[in-house]
N, C-alpha and C. Protein backbone atom coordinates (compact mmCIF):
# COMPACT_ATOMS: atom_id res chain seq x y z
N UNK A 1 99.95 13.77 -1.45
CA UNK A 1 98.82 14.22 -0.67
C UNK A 1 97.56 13.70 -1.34
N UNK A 2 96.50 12.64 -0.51
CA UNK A 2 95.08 12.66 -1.14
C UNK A 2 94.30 13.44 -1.36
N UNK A 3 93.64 13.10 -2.46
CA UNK A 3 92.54 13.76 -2.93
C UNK A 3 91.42 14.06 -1.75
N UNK A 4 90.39 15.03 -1.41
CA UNK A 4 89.09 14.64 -0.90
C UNK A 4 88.03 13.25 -2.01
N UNK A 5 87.27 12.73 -1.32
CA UNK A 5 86.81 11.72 -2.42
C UNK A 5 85.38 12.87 -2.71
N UNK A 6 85.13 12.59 -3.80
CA UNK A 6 84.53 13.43 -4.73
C UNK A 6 83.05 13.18 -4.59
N UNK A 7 83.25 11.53 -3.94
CA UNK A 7 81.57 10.96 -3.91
C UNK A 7 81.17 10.74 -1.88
N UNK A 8 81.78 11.56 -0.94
CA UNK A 8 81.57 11.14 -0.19
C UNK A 8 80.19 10.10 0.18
N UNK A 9 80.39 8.93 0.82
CA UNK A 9 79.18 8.31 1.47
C UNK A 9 79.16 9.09 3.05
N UNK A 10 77.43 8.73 2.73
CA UNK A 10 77.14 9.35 4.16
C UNK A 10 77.84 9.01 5.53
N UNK A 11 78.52 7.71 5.48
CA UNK A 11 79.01 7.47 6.96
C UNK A 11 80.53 8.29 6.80
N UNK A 12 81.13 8.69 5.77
CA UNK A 12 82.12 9.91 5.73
C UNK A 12 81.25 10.78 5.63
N UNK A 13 80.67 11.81 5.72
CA UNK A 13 80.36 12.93 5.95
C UNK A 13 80.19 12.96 7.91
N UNK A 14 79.32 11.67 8.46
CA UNK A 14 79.14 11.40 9.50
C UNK A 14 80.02 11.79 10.50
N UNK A 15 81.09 10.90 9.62
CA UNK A 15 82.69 10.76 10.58
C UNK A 15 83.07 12.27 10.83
N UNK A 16 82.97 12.44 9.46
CA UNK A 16 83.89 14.55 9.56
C UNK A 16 82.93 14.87 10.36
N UNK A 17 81.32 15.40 10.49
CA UNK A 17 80.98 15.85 11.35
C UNK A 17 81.36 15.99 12.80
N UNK A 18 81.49 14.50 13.19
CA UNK A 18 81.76 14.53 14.26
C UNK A 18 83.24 14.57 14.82
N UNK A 19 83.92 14.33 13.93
CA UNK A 19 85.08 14.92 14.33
C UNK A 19 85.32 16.59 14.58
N UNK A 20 85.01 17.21 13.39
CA UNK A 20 84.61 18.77 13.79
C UNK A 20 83.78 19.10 14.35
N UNK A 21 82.97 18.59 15.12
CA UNK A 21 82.06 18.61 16.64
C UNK A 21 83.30 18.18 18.05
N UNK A 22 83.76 17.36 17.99
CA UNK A 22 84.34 16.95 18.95
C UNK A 22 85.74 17.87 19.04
N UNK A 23 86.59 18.45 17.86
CA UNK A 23 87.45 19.46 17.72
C UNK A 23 87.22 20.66 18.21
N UNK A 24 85.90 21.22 17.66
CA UNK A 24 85.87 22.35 17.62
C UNK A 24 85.02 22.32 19.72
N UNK A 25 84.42 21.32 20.37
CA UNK A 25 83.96 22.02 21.32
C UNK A 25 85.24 21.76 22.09
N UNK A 26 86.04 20.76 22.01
CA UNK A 26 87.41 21.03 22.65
C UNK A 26 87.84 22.23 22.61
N UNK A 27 88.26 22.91 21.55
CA UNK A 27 89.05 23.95 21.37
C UNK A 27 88.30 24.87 22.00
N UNK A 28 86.99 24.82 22.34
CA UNK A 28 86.43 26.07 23.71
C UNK A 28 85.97 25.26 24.74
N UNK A 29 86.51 24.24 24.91
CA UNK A 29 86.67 23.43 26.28
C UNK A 29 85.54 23.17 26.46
N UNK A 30 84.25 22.71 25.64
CA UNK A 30 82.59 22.51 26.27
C UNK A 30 82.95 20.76 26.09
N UNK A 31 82.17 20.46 26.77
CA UNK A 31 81.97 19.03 26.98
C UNK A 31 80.95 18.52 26.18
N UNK A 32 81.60 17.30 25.13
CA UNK A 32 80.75 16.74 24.40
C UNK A 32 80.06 15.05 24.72
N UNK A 33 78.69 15.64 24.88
CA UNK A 33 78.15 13.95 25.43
C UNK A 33 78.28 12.85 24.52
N UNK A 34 78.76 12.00 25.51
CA UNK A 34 79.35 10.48 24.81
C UNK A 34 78.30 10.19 23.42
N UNK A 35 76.92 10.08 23.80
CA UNK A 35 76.07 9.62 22.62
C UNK A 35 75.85 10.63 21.26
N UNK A 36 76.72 12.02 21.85
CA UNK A 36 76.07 12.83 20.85
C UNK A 36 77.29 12.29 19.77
N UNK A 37 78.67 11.89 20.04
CA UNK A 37 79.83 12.05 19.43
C UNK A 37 80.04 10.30 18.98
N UNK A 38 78.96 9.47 19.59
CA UNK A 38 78.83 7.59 19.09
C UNK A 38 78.06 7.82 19.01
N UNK A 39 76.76 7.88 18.19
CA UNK A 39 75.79 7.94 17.58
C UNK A 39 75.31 8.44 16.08
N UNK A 40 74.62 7.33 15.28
CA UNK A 40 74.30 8.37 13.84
C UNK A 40 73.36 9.03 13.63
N UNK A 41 72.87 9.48 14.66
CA UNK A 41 71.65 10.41 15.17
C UNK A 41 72.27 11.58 15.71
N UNK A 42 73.48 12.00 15.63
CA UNK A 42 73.95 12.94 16.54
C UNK A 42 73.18 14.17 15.67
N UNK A 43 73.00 15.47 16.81
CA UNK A 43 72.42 16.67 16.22
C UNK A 43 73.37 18.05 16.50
N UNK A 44 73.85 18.62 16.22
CA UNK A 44 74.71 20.01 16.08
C UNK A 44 74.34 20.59 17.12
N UNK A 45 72.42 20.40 17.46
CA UNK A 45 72.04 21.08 18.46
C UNK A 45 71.67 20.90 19.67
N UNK A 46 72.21 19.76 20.12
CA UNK A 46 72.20 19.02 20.82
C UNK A 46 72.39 19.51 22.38
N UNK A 47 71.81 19.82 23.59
CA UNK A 47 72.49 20.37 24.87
C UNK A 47 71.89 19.28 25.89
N UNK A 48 73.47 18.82 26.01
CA UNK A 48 73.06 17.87 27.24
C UNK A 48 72.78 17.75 28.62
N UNK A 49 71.48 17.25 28.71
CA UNK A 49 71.57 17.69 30.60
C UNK A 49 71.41 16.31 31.39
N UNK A 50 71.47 16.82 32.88
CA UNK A 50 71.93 15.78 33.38
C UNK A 50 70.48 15.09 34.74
N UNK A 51 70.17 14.19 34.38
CA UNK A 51 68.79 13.67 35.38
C UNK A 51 69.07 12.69 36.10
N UNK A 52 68.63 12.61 37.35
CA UNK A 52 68.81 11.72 38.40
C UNK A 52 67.85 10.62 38.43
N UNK A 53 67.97 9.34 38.29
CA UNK A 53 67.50 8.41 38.82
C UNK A 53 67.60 7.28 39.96
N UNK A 54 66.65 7.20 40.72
CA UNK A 54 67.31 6.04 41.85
C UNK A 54 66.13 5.38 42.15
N UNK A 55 67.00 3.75 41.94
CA UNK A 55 65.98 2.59 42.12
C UNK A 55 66.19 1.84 43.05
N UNK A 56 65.01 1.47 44.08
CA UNK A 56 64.88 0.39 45.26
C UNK A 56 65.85 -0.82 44.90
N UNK A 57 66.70 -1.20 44.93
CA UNK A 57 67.06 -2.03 44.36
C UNK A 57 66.46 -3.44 44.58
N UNK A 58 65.95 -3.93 45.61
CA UNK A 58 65.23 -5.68 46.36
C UNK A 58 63.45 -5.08 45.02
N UNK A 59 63.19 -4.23 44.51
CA UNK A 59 62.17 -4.34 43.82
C UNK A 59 62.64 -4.42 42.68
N UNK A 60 63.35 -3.00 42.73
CA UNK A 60 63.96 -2.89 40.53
C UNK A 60 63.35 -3.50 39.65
N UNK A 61 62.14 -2.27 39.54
CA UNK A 61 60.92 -2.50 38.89
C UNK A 61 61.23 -1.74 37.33
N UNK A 62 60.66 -1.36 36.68
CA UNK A 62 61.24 -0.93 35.66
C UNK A 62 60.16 0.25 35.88
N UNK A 63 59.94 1.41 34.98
CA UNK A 63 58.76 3.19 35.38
C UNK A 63 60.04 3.93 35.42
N UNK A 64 59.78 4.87 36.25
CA UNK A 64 60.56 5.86 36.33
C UNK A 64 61.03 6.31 37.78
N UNK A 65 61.26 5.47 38.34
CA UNK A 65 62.66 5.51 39.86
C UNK A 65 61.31 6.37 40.76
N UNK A 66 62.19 6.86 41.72
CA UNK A 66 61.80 7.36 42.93
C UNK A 66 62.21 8.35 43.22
N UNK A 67 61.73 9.01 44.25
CA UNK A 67 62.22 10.32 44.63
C UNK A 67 63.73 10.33 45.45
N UNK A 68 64.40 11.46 44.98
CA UNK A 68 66.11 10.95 45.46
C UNK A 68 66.07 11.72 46.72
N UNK A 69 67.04 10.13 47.73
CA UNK A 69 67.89 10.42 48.46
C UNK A 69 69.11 10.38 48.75
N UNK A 70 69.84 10.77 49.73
CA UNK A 70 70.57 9.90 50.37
C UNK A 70 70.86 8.92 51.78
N UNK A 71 71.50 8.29 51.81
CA UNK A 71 71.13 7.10 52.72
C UNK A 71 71.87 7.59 53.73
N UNK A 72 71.32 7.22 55.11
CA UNK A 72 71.44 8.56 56.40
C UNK A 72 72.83 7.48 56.75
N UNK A 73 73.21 5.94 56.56
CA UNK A 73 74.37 5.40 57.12
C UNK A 73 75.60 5.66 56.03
N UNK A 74 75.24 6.18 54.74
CA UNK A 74 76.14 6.24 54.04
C UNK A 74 75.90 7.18 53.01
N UNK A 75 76.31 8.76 53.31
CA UNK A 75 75.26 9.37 52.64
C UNK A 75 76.70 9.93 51.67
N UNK A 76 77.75 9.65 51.49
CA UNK A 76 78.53 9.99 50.34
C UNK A 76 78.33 9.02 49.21
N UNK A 77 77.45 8.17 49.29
CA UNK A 77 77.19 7.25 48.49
C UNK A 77 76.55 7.01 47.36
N UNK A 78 77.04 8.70 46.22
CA UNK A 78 75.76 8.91 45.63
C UNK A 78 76.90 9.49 44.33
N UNK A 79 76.71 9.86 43.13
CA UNK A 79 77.39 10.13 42.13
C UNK A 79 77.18 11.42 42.14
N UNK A 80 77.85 11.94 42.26
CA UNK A 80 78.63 13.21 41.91
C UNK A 80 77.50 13.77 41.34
N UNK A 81 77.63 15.35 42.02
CA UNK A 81 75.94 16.46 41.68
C UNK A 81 74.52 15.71 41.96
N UNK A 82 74.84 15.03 42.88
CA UNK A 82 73.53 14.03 43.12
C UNK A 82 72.70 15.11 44.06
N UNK A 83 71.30 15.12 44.31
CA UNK A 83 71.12 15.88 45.09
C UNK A 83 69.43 15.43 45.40
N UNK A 84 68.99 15.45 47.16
CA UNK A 84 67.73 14.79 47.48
C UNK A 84 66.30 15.27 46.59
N UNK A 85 65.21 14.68 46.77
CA UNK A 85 64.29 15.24 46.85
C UNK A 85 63.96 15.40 45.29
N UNK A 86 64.66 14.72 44.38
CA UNK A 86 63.96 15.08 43.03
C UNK A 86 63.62 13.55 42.13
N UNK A 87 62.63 13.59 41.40
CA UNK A 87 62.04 12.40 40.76
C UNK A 87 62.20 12.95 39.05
N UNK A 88 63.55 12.75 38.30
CA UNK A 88 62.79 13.46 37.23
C UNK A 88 62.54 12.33 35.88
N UNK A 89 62.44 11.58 36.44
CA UNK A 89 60.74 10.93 35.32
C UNK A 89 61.58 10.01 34.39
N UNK A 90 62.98 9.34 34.82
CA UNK A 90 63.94 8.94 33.72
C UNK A 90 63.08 7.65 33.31
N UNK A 91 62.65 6.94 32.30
CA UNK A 91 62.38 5.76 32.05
C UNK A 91 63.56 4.79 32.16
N UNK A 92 62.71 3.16 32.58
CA UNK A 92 64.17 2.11 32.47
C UNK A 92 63.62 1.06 32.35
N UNK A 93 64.49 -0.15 32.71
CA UNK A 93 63.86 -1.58 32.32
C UNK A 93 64.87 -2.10 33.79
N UNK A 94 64.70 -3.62 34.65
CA UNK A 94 65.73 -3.75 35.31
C UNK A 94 65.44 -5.01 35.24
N UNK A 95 66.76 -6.08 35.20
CA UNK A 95 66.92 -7.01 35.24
C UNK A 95 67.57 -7.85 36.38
N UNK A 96 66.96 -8.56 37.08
CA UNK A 96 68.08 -9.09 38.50
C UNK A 96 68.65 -10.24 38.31
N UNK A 97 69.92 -9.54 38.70
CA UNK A 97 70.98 -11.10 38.98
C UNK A 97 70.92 -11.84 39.67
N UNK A 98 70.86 -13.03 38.89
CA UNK A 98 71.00 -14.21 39.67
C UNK A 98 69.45 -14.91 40.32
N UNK A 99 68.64 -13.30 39.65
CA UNK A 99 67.21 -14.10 40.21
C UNK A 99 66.79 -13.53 41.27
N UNK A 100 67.55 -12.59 42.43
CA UNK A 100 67.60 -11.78 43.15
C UNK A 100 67.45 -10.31 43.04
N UNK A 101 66.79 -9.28 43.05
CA UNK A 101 67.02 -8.06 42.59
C UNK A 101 67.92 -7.33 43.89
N UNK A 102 67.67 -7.86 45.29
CA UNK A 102 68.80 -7.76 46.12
C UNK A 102 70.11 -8.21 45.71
N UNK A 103 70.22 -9.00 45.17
CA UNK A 103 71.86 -8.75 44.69
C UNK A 103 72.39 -8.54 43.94
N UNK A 104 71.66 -7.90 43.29
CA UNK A 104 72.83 -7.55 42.06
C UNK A 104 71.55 -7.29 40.95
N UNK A 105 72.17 -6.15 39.70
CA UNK A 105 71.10 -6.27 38.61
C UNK A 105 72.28 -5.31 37.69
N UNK A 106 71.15 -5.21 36.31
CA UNK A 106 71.37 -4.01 35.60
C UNK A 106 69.88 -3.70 35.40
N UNK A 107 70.23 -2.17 35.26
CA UNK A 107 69.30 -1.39 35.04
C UNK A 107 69.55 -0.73 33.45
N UNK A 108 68.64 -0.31 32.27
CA UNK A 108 68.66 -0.29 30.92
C UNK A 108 68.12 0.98 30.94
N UNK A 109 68.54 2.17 30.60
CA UNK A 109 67.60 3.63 30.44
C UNK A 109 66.83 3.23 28.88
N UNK A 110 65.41 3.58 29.15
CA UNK A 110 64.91 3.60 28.15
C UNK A 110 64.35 4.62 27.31
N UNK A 111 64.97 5.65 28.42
CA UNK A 111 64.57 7.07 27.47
C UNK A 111 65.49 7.27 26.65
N UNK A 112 64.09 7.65 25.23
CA UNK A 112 65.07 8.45 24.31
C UNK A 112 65.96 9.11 24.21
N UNK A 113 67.31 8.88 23.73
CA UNK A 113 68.13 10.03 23.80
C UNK A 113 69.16 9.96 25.05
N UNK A 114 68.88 9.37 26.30
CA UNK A 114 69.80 9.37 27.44
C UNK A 114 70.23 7.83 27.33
N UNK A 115 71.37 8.00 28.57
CA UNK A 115 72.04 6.99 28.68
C UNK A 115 72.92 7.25 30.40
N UNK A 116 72.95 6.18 31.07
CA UNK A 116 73.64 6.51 32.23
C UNK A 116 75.01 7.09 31.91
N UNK A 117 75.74 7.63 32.77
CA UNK A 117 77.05 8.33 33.20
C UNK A 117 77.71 8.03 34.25
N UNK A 118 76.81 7.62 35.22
CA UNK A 118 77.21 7.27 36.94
C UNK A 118 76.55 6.57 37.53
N UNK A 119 76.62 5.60 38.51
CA UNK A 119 76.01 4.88 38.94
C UNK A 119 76.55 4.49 40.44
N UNK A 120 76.19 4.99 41.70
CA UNK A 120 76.80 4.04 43.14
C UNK A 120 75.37 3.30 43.38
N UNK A 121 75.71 2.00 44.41
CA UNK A 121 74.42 1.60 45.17
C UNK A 121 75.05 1.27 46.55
N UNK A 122 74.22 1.39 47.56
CA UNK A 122 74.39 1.48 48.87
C UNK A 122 74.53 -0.64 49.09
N UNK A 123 75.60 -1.17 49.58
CA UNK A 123 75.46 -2.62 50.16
C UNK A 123 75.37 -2.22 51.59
N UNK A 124 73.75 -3.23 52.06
CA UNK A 124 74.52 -3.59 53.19
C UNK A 124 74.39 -5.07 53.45
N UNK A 125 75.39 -5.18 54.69
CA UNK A 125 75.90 -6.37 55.25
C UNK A 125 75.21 -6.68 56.76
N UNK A 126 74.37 -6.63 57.05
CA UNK A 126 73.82 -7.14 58.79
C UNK A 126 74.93 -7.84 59.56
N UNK A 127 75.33 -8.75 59.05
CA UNK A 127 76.14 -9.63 59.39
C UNK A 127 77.91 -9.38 60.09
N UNK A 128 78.48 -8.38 59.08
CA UNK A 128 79.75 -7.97 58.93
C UNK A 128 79.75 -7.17 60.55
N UNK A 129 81.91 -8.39 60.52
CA UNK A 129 82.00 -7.68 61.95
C UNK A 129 82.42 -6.35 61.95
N UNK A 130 82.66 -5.52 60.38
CA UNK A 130 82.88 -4.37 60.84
C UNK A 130 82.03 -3.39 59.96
N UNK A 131 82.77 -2.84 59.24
CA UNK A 131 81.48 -1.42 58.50
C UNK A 131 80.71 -2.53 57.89
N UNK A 132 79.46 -2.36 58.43
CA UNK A 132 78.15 -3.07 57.16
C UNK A 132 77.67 -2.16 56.45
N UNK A 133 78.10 -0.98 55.52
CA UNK A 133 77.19 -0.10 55.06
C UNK A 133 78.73 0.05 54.03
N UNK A 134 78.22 -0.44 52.74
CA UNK A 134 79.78 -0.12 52.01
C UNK A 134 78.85 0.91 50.51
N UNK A 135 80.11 1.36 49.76
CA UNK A 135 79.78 1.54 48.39
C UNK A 135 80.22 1.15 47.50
N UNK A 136 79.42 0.96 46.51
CA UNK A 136 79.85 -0.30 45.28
C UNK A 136 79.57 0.88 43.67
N UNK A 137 80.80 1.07 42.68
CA UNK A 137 79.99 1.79 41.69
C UNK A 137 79.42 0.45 41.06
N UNK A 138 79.07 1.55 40.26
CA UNK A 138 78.24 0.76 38.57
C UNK A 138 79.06 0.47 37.89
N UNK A 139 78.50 -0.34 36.72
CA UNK A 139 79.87 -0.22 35.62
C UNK A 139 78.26 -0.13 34.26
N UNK A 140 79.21 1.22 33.52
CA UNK A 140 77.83 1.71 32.57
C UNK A 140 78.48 0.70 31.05
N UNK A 141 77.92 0.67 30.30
CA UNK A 141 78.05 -0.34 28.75
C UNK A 141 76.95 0.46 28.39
N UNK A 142 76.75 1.37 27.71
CA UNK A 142 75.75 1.59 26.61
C UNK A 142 74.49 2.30 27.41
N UNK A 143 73.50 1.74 27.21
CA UNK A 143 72.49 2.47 27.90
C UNK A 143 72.07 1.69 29.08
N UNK A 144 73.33 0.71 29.46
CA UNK A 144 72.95 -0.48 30.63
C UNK A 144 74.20 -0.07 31.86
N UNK A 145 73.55 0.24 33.30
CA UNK A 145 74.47 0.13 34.07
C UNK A 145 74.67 -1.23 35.13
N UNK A 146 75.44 -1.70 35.28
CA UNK A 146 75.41 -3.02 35.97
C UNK A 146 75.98 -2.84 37.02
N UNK A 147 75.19 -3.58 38.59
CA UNK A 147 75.75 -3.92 40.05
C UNK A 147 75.73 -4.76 39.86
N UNK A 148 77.05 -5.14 40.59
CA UNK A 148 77.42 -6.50 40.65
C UNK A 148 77.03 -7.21 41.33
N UNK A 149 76.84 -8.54 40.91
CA UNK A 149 76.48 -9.93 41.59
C UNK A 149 77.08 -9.78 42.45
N UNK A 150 76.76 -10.05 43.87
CA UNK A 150 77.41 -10.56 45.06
C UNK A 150 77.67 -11.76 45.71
N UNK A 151 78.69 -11.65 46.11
CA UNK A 151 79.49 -13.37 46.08
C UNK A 151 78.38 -14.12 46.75
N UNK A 152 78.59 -15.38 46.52
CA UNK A 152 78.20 -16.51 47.48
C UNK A 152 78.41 -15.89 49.13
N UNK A 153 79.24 -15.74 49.32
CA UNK A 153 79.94 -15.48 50.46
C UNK A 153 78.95 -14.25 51.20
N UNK A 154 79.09 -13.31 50.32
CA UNK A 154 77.98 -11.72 50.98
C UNK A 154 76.90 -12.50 51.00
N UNK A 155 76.32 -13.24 49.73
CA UNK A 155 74.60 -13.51 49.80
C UNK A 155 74.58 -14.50 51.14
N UNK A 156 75.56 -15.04 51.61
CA UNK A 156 75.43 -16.27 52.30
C UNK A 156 75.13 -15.49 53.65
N UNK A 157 76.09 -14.09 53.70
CA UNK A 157 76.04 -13.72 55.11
C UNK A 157 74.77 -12.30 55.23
N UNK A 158 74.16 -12.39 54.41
CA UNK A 158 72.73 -11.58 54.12
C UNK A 158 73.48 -10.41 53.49
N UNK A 159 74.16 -10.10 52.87
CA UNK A 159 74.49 -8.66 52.13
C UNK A 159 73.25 -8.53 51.23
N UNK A 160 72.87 -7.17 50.77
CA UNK A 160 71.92 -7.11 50.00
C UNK A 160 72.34 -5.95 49.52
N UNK A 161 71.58 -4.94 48.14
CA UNK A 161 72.01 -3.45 47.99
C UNK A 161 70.36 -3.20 48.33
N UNK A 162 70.59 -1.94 48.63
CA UNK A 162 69.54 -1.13 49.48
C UNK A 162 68.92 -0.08 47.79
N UNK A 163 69.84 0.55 47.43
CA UNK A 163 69.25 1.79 46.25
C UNK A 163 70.61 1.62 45.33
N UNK A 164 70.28 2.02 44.24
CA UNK A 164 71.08 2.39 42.66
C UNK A 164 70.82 4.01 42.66
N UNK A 165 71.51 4.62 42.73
CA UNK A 165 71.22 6.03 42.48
C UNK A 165 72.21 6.11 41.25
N UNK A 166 71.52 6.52 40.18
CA UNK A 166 71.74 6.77 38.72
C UNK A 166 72.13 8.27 38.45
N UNK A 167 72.95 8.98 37.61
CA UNK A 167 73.25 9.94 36.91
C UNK A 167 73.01 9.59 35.25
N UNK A 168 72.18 10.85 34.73
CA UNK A 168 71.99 9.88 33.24
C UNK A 168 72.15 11.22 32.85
N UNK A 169 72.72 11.03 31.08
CA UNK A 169 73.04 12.06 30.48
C UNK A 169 71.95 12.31 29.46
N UNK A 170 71.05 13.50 29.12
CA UNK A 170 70.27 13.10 28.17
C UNK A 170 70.59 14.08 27.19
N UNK A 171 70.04 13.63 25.40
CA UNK A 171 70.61 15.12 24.50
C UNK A 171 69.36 15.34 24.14
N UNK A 172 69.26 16.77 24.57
CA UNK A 172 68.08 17.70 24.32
C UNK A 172 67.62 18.40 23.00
């Protein structure tokens, strides 16, 4: 059986922390936010809440989003606990693909402390002979959520995304 080491370094003390953070809120079933449990900033006191952001996507400007909706042709099109009518102030950065902010981007949270969780955006298609109103998720990496480039093929036949409606986790 090993010894404990006698001289812990700080990135072992780190590790145990967060392992007995991530143990112990299991064992009363609370949910521990991704950044509080990957991060060397994590805080004991940490309570994570959850803020809505949603960006125009043909602008995807970088500030702090817009007031939330949902989209009247596709209104399941929104991440989970999404709900209208609120602006709450998330900072970001947005980058468009391909040179287009209609087709495709990532968006970067730049607030302290948060990071996306969820991400749908509304495509539509003018063109398409059948549903033109689809949903596409995100795919989150870090504090970056990415829509995807759209083919040659969609851009060719005018597909565009309409809104990014964001779920972001922040630790308080």
């Amino acid at each position: 059986m090993s010894q404990p080491d006698p001289n812990p370094q700080p990135a072992d003390d780190r590790r145990a922390f967060l392992r007995k953070a991530a143990l112990g809120a299991t064992a009363v079933g609370a949910w521990v936010a991704p950044q509080v449990l990957f991060t060397a900033t994590a805080s004991a006191g940490c309570t994570p809440i959850t803020k809505l952001l949603q960006v125009s996507a043909c602008s995807c400007p970088g500030g702090s989003g817009s007031v939330t909706t949902f989209d009247a042709n596709l209104a399941s099109c929104a991440p989970s606990g999404w709900v209208a009518g609120r602006n709450d102030g998330v900072t970001f950065t947005c980058v468009a693909a391909g040179g287009n902010a209609c087709h495709g981007g990532t968006v970067t949270i730049t607030e302290s402390g948060c990071g996306p969780t969820e991400g749908k955006a509304v495509k539509f298609c003018p063109n398409a002979s059948g549903t033109k109103y689809t949903c596409v998720d995100g795919v989150v990496t870090g504090a970056n959520i990415a829509f995807p480039y759209l083919t040659a093929t969609e851009r060719a036949a005018g597909c565009i995304y309409i809104d990014y409606r964001i779920t972001v986790t922040c630790c308080t």
